[in-house]
Protein backbone atom coordinates (compact mmCIF):
# COMPACT_ATOMS: atom_id res chain seq x y z
CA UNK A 1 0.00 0.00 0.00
CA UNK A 2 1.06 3.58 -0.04
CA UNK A 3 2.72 4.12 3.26
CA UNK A 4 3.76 7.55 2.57
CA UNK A 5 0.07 8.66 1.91
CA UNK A 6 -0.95 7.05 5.12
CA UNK A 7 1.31 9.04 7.20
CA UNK A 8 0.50 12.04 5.84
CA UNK A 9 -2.99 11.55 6.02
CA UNK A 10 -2.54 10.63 9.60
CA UNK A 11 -0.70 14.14 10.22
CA UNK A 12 -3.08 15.91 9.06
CA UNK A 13 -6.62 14.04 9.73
CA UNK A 14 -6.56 15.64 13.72
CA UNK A 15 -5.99 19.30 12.21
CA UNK A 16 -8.90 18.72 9.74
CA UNK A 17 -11.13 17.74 12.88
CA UNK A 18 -10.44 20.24 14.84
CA UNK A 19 -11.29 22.53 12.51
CA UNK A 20 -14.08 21.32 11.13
CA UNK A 21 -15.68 21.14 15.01
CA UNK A 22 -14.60 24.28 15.61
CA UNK A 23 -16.59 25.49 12.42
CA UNK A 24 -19.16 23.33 13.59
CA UNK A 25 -19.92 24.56 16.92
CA UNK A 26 -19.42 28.52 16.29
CA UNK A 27 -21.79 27.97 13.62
CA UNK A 28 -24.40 26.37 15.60
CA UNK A 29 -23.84 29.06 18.47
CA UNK A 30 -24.30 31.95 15.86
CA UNK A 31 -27.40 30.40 14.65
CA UNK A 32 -28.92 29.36 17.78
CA UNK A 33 -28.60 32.96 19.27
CA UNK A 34 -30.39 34.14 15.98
CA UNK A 35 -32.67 31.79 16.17
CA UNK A 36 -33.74 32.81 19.63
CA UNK A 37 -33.36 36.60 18.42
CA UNK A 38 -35.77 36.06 15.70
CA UNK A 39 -38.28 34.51 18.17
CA UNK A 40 -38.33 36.87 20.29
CA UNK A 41 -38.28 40.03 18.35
CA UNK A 42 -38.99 39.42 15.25
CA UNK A 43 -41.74 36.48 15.74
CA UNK A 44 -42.91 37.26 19.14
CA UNK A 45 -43.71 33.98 20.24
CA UNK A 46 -44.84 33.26 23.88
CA UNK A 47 -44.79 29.27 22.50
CA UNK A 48 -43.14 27.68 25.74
CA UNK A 49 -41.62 24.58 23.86
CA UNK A 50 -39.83 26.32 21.21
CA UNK A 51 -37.88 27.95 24.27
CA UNK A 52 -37.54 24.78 25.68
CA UNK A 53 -36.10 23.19 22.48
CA UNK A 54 -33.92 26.14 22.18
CA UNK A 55 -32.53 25.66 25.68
CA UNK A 56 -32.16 21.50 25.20
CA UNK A 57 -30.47 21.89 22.21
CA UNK A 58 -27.72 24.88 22.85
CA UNK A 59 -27.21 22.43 26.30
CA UNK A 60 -26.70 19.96 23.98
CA UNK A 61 -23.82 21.73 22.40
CA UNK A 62 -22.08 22.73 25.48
CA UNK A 63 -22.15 18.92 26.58
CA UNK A 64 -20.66 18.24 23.16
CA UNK A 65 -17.69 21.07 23.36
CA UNK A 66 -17.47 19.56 26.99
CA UNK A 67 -16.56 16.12 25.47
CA UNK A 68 -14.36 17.60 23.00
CA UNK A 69 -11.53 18.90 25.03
CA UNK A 70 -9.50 18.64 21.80
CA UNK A 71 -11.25 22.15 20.73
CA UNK A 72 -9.27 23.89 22.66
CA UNK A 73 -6.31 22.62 23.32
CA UNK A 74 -3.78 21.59 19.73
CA UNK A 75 -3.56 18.43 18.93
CA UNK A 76 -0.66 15.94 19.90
CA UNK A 77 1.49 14.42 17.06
């Protein structure tokens, strides 16, 4: 096989993931503050569970950054 192409893959697979989570996850927060902009001002919904999906889901995302100390920290070789 090509052994070359496999260790350069493997150097650079971790940098691709972290970026791609932290991408991820500023995304979502971005959206997920709009979202709850837009509901309140713009909408003006007194719906109780679309707060309460709101709140699950951005919870949600802090358990997964929580999990994914990588994120913050740089990657080991």
């Amino acid at each position: 096989m090509n052994t070359e192409f496999d260790e350069k893959y493997n150097e650079v697979k971790p940098k691709i993931d972290l970026w791609v989570k932290r991408i991820y996850i500023i995304a979502f927060n971005i959206y997920a503050w709009y979202w709850l902009y837009r509901e309140i001002f713009v909408r003006h919904t007194t719906d109780f569970e679309t707060y309460l999906l709101w709140f699950f889901t951005t919870v949600g995302m802090y358990y997964f950054v929580l999990d994914n100390q990588d994120v913050y920290f740089k990657t080991k070789k």
